[in-house]
Protein backbone atom coordinates (compact mmCIF):
# COMPACT_ATOMS: atom_id res chain seq x y z
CA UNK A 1 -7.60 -25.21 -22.23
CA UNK A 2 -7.90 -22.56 -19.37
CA UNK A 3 -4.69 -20.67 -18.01
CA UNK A 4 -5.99 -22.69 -14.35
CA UNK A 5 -5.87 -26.35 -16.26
CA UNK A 6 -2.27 -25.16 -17.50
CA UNK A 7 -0.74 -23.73 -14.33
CA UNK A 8 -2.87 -21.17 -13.27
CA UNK A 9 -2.73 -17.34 -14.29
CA UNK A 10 1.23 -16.73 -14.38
CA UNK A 11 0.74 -18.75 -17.96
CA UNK A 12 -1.17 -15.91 -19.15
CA UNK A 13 0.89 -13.37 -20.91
CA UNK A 14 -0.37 -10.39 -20.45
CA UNK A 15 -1.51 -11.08 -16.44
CA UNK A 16 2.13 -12.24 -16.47
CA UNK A 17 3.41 -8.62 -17.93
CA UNK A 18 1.46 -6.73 -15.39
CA UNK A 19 2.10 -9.11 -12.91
CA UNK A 20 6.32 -8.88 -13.58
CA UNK A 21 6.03 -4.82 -13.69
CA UNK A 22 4.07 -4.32 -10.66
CA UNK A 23 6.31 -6.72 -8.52
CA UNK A 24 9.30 -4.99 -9.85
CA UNK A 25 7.56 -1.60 -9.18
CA UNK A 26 6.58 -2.45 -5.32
CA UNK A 27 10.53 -4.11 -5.12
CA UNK A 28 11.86 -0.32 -5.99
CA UNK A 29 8.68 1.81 -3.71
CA UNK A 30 9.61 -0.84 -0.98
CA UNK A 31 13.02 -0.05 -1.50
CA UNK A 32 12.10 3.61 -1.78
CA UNK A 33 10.28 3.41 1.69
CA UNK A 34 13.14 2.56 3.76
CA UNK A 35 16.13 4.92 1.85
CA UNK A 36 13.48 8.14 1.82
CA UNK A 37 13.65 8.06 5.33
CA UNK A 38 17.22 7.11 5.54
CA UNK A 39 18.36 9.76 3.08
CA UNK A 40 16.17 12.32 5.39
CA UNK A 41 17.90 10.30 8.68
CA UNK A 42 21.62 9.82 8.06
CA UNK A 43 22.12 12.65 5.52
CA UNK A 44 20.13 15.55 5.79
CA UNK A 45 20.01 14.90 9.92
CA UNK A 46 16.28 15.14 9.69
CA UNK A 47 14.32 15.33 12.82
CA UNK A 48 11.60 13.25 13.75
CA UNK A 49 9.03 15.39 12.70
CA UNK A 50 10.31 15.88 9.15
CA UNK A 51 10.24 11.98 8.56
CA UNK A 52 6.99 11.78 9.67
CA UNK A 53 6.05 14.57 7.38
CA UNK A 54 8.14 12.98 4.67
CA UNK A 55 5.25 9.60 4.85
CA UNK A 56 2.64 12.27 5.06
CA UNK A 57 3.40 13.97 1.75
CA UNK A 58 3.14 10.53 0.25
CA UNK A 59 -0.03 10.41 0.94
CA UNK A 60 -1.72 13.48 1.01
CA UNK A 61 -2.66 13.53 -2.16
CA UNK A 62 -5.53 10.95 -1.64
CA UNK A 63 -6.77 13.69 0.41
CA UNK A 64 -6.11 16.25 -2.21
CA UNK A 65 -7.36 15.00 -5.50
CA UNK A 66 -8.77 11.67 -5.13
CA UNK A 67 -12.28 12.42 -5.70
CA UNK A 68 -11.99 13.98 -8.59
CA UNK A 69 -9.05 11.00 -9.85
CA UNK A 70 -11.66 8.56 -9.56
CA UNK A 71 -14.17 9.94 -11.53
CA UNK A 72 -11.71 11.04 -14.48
CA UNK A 73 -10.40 7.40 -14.80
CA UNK A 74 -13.57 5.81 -14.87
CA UNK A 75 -14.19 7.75 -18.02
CA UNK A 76 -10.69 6.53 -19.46
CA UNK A 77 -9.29 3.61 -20.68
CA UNK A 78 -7.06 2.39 -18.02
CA UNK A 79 -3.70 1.19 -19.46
CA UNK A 80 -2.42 4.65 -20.69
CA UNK A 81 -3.01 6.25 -17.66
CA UNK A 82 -1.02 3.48 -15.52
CA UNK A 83 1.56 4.07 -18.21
CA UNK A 84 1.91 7.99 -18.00
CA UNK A 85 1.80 7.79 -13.68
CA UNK A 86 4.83 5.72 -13.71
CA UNK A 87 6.63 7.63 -16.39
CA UNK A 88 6.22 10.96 -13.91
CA UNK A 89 7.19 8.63 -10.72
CA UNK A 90 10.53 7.16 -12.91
CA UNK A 91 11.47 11.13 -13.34
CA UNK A 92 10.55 12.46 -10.41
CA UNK A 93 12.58 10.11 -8.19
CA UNK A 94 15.24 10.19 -10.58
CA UNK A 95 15.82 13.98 -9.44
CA UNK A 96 16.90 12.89 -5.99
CA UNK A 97 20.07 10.91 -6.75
CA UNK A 98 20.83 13.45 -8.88
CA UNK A 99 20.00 16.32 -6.59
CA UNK A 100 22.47 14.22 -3.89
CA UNK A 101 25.56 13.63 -6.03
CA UNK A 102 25.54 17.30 -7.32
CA UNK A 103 25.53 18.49 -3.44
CA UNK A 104 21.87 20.01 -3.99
CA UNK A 105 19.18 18.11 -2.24
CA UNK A 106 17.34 18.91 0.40
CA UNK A 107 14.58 18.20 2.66
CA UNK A 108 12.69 20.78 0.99
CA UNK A 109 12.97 18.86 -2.97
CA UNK A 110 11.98 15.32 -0.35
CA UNK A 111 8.93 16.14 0.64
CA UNK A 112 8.09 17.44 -3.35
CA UNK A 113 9.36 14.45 -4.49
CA UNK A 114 6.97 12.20 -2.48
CA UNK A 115 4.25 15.01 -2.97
CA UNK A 116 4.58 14.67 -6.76
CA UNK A 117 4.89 10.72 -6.33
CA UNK A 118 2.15 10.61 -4.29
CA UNK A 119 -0.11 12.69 -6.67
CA UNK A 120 1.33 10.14 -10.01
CA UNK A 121 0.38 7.09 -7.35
CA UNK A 122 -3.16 7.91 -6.24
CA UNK A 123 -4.39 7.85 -10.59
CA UNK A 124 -2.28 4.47 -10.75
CA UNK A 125 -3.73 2.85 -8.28
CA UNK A 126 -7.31 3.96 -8.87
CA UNK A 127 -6.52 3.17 -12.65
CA UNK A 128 -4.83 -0.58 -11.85
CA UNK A 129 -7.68 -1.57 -9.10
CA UNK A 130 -9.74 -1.19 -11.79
CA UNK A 131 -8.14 -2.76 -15.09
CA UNK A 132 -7.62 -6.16 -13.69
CA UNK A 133 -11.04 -7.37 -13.57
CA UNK A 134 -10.94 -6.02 -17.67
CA UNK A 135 -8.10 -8.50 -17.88
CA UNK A 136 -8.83 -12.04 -16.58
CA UNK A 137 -11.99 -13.54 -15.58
CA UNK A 138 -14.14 -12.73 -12.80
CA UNK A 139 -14.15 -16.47 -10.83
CA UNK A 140 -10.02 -15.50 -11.53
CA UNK A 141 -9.51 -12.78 -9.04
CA UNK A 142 -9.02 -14.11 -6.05
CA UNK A 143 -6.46 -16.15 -7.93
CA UNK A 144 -4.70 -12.97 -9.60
CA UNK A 145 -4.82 -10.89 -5.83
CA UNK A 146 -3.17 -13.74 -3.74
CA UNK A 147 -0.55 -13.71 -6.87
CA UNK A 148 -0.29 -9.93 -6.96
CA UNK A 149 -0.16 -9.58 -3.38
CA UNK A 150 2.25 -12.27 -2.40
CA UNK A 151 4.86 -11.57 -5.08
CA UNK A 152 4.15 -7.80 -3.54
CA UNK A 153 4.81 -8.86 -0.36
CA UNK A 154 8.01 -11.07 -1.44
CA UNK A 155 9.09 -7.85 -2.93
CA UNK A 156 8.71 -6.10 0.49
CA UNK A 157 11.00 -8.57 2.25
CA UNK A 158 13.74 -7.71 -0.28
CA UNK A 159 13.36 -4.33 -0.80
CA UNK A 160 14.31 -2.56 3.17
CA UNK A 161 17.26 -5.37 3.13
CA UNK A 162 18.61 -4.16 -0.18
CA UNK A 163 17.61 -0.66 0.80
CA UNK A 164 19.78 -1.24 3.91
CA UNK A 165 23.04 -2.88 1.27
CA UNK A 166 22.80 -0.29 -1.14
CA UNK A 167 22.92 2.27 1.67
CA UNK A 168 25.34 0.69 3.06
CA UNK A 169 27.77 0.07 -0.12
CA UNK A 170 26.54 3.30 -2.28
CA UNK A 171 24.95 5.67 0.09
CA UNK A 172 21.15 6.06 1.09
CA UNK A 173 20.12 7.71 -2.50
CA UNK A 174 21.41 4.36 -4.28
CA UNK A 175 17.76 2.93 -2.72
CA UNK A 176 16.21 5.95 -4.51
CA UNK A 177 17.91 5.41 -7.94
CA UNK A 178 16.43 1.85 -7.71
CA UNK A 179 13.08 2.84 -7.41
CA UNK A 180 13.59 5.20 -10.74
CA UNK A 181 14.85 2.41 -12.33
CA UNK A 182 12.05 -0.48 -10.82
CA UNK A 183 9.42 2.35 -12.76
CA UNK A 184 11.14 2.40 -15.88
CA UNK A 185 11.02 -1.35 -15.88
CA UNK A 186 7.27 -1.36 -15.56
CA UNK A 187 6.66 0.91 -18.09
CA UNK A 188 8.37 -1.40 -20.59
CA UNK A 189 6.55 -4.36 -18.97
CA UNK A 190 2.87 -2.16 -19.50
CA UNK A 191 3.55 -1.31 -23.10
CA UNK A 192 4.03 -4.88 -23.86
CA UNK A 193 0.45 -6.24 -22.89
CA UNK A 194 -1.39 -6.80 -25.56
CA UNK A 195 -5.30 -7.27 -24.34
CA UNK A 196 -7.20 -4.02 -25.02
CA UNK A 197 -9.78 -3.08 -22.94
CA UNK A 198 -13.68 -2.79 -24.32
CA UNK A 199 -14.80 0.37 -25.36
CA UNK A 200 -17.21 1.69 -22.78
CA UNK A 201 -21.02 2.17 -24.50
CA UNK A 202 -21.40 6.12 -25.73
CA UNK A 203 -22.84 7.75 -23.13
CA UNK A 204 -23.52 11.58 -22.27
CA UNK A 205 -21.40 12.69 -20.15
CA UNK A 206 -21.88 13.87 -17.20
CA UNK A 207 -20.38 16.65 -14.57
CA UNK A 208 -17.66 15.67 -13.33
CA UNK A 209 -18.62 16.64 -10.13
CA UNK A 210 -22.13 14.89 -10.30
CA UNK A 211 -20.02 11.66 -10.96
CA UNK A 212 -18.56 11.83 -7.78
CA UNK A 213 -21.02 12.44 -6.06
CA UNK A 214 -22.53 9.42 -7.47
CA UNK A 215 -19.53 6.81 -6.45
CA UNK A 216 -19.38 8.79 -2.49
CA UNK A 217 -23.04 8.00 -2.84
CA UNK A 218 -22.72 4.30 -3.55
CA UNK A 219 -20.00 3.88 -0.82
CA UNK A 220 -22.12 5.60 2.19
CA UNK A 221 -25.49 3.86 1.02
CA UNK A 222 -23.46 0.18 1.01
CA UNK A 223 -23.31 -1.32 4.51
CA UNK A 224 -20.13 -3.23 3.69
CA UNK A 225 -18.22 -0.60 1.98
CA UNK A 226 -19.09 2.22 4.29
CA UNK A 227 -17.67 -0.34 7.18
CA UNK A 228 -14.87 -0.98 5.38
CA UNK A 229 -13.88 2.33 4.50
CA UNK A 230 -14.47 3.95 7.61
CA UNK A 231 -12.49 1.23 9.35
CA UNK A 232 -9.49 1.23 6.75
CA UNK A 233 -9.20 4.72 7.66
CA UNK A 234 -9.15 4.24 11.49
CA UNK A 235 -6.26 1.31 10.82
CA UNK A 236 -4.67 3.71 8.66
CA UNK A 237 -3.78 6.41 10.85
CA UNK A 238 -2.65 3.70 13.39
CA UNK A 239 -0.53 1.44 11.13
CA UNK A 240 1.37 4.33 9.93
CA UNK A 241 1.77 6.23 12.55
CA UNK A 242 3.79 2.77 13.74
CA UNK A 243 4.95 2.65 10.66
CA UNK A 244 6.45 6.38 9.86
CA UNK A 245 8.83 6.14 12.89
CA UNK A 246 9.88 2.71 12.44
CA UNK A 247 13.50 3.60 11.26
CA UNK A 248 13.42 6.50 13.72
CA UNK A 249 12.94 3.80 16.40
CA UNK A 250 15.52 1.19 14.96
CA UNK A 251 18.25 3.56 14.55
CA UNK A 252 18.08 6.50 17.00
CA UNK A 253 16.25 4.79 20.12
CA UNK A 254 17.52 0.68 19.03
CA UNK A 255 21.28 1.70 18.00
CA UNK A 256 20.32 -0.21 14.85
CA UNK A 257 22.69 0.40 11.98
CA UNK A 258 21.56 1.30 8.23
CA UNK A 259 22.30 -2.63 6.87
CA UNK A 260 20.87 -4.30 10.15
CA UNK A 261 17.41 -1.52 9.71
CA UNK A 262 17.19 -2.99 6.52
CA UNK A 263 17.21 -6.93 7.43
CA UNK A 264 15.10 -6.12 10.37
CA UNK A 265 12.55 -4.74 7.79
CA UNK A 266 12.77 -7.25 5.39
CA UNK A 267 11.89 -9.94 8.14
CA UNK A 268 9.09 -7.98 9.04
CA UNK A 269 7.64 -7.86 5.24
CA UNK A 270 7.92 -12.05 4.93
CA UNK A 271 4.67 -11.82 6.88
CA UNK A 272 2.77 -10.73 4.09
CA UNK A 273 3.98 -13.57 1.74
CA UNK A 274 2.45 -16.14 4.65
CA UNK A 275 -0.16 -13.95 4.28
CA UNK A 276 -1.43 -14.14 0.95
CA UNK A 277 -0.57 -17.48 0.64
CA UNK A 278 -2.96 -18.17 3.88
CA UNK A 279 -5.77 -15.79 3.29
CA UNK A 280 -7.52 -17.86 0.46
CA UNK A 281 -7.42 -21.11 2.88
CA UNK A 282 -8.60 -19.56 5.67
CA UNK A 283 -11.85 -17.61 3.77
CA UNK A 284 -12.72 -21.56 2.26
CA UNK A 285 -12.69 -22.71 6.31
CA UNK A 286 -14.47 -20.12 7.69
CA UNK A 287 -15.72 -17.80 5.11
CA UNK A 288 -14.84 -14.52 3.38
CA UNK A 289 -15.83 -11.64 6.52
CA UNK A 290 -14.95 -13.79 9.10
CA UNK A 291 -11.29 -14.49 7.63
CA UNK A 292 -10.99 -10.92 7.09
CA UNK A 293 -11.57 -10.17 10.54
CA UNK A 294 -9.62 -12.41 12.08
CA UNK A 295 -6.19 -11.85 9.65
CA UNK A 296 -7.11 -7.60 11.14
CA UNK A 297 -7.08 -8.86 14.87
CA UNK A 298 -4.16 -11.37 14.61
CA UNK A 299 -1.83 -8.20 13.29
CA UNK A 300 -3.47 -5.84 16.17
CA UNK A 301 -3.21 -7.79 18.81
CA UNK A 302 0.80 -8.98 17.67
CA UNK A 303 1.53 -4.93 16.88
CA UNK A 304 1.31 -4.67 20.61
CA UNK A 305 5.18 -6.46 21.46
CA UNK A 306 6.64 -4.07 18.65
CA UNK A 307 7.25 -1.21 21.66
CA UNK A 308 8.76 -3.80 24.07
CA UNK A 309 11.91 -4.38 21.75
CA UNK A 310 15.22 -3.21 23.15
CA UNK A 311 18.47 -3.78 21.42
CA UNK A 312 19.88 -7.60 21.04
CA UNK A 313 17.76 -9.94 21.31
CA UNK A 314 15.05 -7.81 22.13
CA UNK A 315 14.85 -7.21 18.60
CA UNK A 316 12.72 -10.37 17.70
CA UNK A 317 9.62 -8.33 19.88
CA UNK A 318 9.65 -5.88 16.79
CA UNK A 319 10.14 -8.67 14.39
CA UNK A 320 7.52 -10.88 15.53
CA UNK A 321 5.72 -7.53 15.75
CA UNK A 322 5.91 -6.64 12.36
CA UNK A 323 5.79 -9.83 10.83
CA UNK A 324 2.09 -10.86 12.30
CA UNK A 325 0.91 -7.72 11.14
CA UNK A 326 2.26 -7.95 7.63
CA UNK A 327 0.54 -11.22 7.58
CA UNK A 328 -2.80 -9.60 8.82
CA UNK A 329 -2.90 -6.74 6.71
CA UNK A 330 -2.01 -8.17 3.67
CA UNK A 331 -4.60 -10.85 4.36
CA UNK A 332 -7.23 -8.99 4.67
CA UNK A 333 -6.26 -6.62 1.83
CA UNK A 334 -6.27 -9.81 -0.68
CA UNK A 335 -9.82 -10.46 0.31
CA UNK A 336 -10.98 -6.79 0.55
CA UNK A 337 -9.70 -6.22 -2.97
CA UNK A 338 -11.35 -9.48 -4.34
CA UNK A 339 -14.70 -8.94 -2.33
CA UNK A 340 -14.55 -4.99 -4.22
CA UNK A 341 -13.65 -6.17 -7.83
CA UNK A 342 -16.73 -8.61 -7.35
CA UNK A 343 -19.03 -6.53 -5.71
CA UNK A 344 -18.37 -3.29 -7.28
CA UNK A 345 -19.73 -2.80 -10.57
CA UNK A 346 -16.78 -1.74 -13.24
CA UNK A 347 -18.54 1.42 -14.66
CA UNK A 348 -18.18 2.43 -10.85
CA UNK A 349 -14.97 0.98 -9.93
CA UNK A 350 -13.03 3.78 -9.85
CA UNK A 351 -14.97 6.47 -8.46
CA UNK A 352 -15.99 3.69 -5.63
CA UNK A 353 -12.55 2.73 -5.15
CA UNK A 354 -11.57 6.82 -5.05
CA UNK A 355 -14.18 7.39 -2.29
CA UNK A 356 -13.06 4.92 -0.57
CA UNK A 357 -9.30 5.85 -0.76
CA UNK A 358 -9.67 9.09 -0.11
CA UNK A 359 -10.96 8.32 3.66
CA UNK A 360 -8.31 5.47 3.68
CA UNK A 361 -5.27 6.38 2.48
CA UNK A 362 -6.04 9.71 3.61
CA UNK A 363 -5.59 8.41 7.04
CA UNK A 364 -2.12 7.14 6.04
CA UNK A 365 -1.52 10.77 5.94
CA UNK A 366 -2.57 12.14 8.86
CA UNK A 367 -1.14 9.12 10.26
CA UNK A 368 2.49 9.73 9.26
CA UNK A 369 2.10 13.28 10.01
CA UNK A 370 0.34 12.42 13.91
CA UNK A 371 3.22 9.73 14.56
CA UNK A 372 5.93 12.29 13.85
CA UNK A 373 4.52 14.82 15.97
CA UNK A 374 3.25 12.40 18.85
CA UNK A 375 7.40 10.66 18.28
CA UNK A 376 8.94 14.40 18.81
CA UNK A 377 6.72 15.31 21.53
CA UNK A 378 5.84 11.84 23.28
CA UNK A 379 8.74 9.82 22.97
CA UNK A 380 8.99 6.64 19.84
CA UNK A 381 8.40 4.10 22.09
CA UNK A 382 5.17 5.38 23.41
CA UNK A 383 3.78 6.58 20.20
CA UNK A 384 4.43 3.06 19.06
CA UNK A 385 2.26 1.68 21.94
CA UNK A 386 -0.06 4.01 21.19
CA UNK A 387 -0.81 3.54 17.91
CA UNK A 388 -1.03 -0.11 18.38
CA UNK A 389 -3.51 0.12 21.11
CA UNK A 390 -5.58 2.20 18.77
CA UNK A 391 -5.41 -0.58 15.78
CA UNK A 392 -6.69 -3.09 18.50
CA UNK A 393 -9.74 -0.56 19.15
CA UNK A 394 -10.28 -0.36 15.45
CA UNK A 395 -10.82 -4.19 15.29
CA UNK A 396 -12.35 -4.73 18.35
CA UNK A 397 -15.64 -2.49 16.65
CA UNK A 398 -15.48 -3.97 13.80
CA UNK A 399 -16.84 -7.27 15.45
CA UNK A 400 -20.47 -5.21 16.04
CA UNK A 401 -20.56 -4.04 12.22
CA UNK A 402 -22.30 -5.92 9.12
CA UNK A 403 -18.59 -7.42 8.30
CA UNK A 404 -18.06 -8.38 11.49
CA UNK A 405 -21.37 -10.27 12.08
CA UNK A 406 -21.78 -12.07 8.51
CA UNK A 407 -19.65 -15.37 7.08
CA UNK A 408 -18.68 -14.55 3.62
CA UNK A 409 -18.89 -11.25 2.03
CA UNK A 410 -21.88 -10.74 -0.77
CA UNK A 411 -20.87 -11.48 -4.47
CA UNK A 412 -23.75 -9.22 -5.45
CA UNK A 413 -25.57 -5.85 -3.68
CA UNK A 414 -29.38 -6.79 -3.02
C-alpha cells in the first residue's frame, strides 16, 4: 500500500522527519526575520540603511560562493551537509542573545551573524532542493512541495506574531534565541531519518571549476530556466526591497508598535498557506506555466495598495498587500520547485539549482541593500511604490517569454 492510498506523504516517516524539522526551522528564520530587524530597530537605534544592509548580508553570500556550493554538493551525499549548515546556523545565532544580555552586541556582530547564516544557508538549501527527489517518488513531488511549502508558509504566519510577543514580553533577542533553538530541533529531526541516499556511480572527477561551468551552461542553454532565473532575479530585487523596510515602514512611518508589527506580519504570511493549498488546483485548470504566471501577476499587481496604508484602518491596504503577494509567490515557488526537481536531472541538481540562485537570491541582496538606500534617501513610502511598480514590470515581460507563452511546463528537455 502506497503512503498516497494511506493518507498521503505525512505517513511516511522519514518525509515526515524532514518535513517536522524544516517547518520548525522556517517557524524560528521567520521568527528570526522580524526580531533581526527589531533588535537593529528598537535597540541598537539602527538607521534605515543599516536594516537594509542587515537583509543584504543575508543574502550575499549567494553572490559570494554559490557557484562553487553547487558544484561541491553535487559531489556529496546530501544529508550530512544539511546536518552540519544548521549546526553552524544553531551557534551562530545563539551568539546574539548572548552578545545582548552580557551588554556586548552590536550592529557590527548583526550583520556577521546574518553573513555567517547566510553563508551556512546557501549549502542547505542547494543541499535540501536536491535530496528530496532522493527521498520520495518522482509523480510525489508536487505532493511533498505544496506540503513543504504550506506548512512553511503556516510557519510564516506564526513566526512575525510570536516575534512581535516575545519582543514584547522578553525583549527583541528572545525572537533570536528561538531561531537557535528552531535549528537545534532540526538537527535532531535530520539525524533521525533513516533512508540513505544511493551511492553516486564512480566517476573521475572533475575540476571543480569545469563543473560549474557545466551547470551555468545548462541553465543559459535551457529556454525555461534561463527565463526563470533571469526573472526570479528581477522579482528579487523588487520583493525585497519591499520587503527589507517593511518594519521600518510599520513602526517609524505607521506608529505601529513591536506586538501589533508582528500580527500585521503574520496576516500578511497566511497568504502563502492559500497559496500552496491553491497552486496545485489552479496548474490542473489551466496548466503548469500559465498558473505560474498568473499566481506572479496576482501578487504584483496587489503589492501596489501596500504604499497607500496609513495608520488605523488604513492598515488592511498593507495587509491585503502582503497577503496577495504571499499567496503569489509562494504559488509560483511550489510549481517552480516541482517543474525543477522534474526537469532537472539529479546528477545536475545542484550546480543547476546554484546557477540559478546565485542570479536569484543574489538579487535579494542587492535588493535589501537598494531598498535601504532608496528608504534613507527617497522616503519608505515611495521606495515601497517603487519597488512594486518594478515587480509589475517584471511580470508584465514575462508574458512574451517561453513560460509565458506555453500551458504546462515540460517534464523532460527535448
Amino acid at each position: 500500500m502506497t503512503t498516497r492510498e494511506r493518507g498521503g506523504l505525512l505517513r511516511s516517516r522519514d518525509f515526515r522527519l524532514l518535513w517536522t524539522g524544516e517547518t520548525t526551522s522556517v517557524l524560528g528564520s521567520s521568527i528570526a526575520v522580524v526580531a533581526l530587524p527589531l533588535v537593529a530597530v528598537v535597540t541598537l537605534q539602527a538607521s534605515t540603511f543599516a536594516v537594509g544592509l542587515l537583509t543584504a548580508a543575508a543574502w550575499l553570500p549567494w553572490l559570494l560562493i554559490g557557484l562553487p556550493a553547487g558544484a561541491w554538493v553535487d559531489r556529496r551525499p546530501k544529508r550530512p551537509v544539511m546536518l552540519v549548515c544548521n549546526g553552524i546556523s544553531m551557534l551562530v545565532f545563539l551568539s546574539v542573545p548572548v552578545a545582548a544580555w552580557t551588554g556586548l552586541l552590536t550592529m557590527t556582530q548583526l550583520i556577521v551573524v546574518a553573513l555567517a547564516g547566510g553563508v551556512a544557508k546557501v549549502f542547505f538549501n542547494v543541499a535540501y532542493r536536491a535530496y528530496l527527489p532522493s527521498l520520495i517518488e518522482k509523480d510525489q513531488l508536487q505532493e511533498a512541495n505544496e506540503k513543504l511549502q504550506g506548512s512553511e508558509s503556516a510557519a510564516q504566519i506564526g513566526g512575525p506574531g510570536l516575534a512581535g510577543l516575545l519582543a514584547h514580553w522578553f525583549g527583541a533577542v528572545a525572537g533570536v534565541f528561538a531561531d537557535a533553538v528552531s535549528f537545534g530541533i532540526s538537527v535532531l529531526c535530520l539525524r533521525s531519518i533513516r533512508h540513505r541516499e544511493p551511492e553516486r556511480p564512480a566517476k573521475t572527477r572533475s575540476r571543480l571549476r569545469d563543473e560549474i561551468r557545466d551547470g551555468l551552461v545548462f541553465l543559459v542553454r535551457d529556454p525555461y530556466l534561463r527565463v526563470l532565473a533571469v526573472f526570479g532575479a528581477i522579482s528579487n530585487v523588487a520583493l525585497m526591497g519591499y520587503q527589507s523596510i517593511e518594519v521600518v515602514f510599520l513602526v517609524r512611518d505607521l506608529g505601529v508598535g513591536e506586538g501589533t508589527a508582528g500580527l500585521v506580519l503574520a496576516l500578511v504570511g497566511a497568504g502563502g498557506v492559500a497559496g500552496a493549498a491553491l497552486s496545485g488546483k489552479i496548474a490542473a485548470r489551466i496548466g503548469t506555466a500559465r498558473a505560474f504566471v498568473l499566481c506572479e501577476a496576482f501578487g504584483a499587481l496587489m503589492m501596489l495598495l501596500g504604499p497607500l496604508a496609513n495608520g488605523g484602518w488604513g492598515l488592511a491596504f498593507f495587509v491585503a498587500a502582503g497577503f496577495s503577494v504571499s499567496a503569489g509567490v509562494v504559488g509560483s515557488n511550489v510549481l517552480n520547485a516541482t517543474f525543477r526537481q522534474r526537469y532537472v536531472p539529479a546528477a545536475m541538481f545542484g550546480r543547476v539549482t546554484a546557477s540559478s540562485s546565485v542570479l536569484s537570491f543574489g538579487a535579494v541582496a542587492l535588493g535589501g541593500l537598494l531598498g535601504g538606500i532608496l528608504g534613507e534617501t527617497a522616503g519608505v513610502r515611495q521606495t515601497l511604490g517603487l519597488m512594486a511598480g518594478l515587480e509589475v514590470v517584471a511580470v508584465f515581460v514575462l508574458l512574451f517569454t517561453p513560460v509565458g507563452r506555453c500551458r504546462d511546463f515540460p517534464t523532460d528537455r527535448v
